[in-house]
C-alpha atoms as a PDB file:
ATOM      1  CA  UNK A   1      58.502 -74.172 -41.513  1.00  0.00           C
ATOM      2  CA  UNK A   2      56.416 -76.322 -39.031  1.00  0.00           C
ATOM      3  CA  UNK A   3      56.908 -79.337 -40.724  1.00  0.00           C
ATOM      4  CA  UNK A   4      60.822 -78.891 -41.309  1.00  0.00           C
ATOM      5  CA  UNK A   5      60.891 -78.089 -37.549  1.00  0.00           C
ATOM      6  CA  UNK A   6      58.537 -81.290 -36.974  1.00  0.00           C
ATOM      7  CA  UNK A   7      60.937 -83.845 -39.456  1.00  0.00           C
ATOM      8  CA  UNK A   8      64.387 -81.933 -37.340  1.00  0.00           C
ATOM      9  CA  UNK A   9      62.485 -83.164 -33.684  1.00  0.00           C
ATOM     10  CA  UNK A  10      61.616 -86.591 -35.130  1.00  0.00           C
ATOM     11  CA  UNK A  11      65.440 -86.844 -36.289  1.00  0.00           C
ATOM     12  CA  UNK A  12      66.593 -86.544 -33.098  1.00  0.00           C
ATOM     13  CA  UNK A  13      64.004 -87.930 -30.922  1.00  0.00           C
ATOM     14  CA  UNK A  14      64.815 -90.798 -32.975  1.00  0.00           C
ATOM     15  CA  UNK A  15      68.454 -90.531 -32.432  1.00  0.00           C
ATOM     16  CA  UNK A  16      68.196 -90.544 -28.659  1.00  0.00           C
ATOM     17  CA  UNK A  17      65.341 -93.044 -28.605  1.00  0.00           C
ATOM     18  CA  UNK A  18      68.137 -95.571 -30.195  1.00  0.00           C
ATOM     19  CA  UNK A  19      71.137 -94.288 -28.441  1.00  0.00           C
ATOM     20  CA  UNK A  20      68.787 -95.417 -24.772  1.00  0.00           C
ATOM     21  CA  UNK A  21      67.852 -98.439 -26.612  1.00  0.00           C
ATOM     22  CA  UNK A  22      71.212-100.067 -27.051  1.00  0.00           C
ATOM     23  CA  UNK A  23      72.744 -98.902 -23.948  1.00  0.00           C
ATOM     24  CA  UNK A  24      70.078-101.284 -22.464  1.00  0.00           C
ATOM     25  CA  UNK A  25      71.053-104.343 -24.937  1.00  0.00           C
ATOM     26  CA  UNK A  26      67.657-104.058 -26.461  1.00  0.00           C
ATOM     27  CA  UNK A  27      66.935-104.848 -29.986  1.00  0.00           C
ATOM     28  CA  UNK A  28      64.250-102.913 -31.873  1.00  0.00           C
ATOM     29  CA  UNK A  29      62.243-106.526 -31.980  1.00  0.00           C
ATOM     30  CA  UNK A  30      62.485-106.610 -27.795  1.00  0.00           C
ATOM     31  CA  UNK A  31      61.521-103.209 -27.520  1.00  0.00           C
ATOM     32  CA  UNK A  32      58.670-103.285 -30.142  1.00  0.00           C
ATOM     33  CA  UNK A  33      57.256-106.789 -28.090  1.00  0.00           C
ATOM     34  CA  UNK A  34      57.677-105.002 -24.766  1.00  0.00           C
ATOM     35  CA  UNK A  35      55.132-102.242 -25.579  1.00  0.00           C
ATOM     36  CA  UNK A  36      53.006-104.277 -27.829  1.00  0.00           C
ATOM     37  CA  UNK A  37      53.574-103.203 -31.414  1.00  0.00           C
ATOM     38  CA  UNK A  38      54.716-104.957 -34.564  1.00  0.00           C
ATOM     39  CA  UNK A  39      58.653-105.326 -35.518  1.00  0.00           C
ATOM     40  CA  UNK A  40      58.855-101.930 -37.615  1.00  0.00           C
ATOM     41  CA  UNK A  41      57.167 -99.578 -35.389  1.00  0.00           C
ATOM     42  CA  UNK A  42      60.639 -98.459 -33.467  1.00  0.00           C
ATOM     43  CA  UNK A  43      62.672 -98.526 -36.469  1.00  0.00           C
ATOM     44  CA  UNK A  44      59.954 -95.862 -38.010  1.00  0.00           C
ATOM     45  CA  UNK A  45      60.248 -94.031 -34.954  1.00  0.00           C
ATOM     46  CA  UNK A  46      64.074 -94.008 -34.671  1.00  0.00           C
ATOM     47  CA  UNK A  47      64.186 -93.368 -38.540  1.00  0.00           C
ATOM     48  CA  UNK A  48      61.614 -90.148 -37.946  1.00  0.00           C
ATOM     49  CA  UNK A  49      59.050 -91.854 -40.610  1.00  0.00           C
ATOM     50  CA  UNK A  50      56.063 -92.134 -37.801  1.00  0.00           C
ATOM     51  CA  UNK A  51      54.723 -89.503 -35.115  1.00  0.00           C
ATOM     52  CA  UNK A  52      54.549 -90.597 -31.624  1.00  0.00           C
ATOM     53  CA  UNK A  53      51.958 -90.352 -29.369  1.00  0.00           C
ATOM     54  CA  UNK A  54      52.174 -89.308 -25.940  1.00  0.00           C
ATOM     55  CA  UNK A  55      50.771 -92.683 -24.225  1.00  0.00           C
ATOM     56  CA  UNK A  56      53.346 -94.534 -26.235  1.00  0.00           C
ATOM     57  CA  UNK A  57      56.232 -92.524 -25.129  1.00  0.00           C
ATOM     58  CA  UNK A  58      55.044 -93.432 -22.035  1.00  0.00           C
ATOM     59  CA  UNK A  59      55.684 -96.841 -22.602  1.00  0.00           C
ATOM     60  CA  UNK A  60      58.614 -96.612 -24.352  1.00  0.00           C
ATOM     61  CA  UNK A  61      59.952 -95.023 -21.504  1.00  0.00           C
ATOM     62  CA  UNK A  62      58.508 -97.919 -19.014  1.00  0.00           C
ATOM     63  CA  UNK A  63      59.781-100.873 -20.641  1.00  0.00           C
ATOM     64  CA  UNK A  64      63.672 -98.901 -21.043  1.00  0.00           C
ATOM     65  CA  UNK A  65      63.029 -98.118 -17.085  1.00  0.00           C
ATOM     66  CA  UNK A  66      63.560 -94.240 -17.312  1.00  0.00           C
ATOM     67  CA  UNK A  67      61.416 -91.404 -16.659  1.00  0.00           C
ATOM     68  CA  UNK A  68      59.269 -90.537 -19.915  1.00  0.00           C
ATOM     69  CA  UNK A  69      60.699 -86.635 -19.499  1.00  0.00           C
ATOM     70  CA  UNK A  70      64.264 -88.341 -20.154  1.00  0.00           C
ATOM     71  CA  UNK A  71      63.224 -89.689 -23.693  1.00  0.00           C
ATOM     72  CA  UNK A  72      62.706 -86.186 -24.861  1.00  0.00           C
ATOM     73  CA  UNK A  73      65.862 -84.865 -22.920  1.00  0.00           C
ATOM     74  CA  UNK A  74      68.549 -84.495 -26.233  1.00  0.00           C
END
């Protein structure tokens, strides 16, 4: 059950992560080189293949200028 739960969360974090994304104009490219990861690392967040830490939905939420609470707000 915990992991169903886990891949449901990931979904939609995902989901919202992308919808906040492109109401800014930013590509997953800009976004990735604002927080300084490689190309892939939002598209395997938005497409619920990676986990996300804490410290980097902190800067997720920094470089799309919201409050890191909003990110999980969906």
């Amino acid at each position: 059950m915990g992991k169903k739960f886990s891949k449901v969360f990931h979904k939609k974090f995902g989901q919202h992560l992308r919808a906040l994304r492109l109401e800014r104009g930013l590509t997953q490219e800009a976004l990735s080189l604002e927080i300084g990861t490689d190309n892939s690392y939002i598209s395997n967040i938005e497409n619920a293949r990676n986990d996300i830490p804490l410290s980097r939905i902190n800067q997720i939420a920094k470089a799309l200028k919201i409050e890191p609470y909003k990110l999980l707000k969906f």
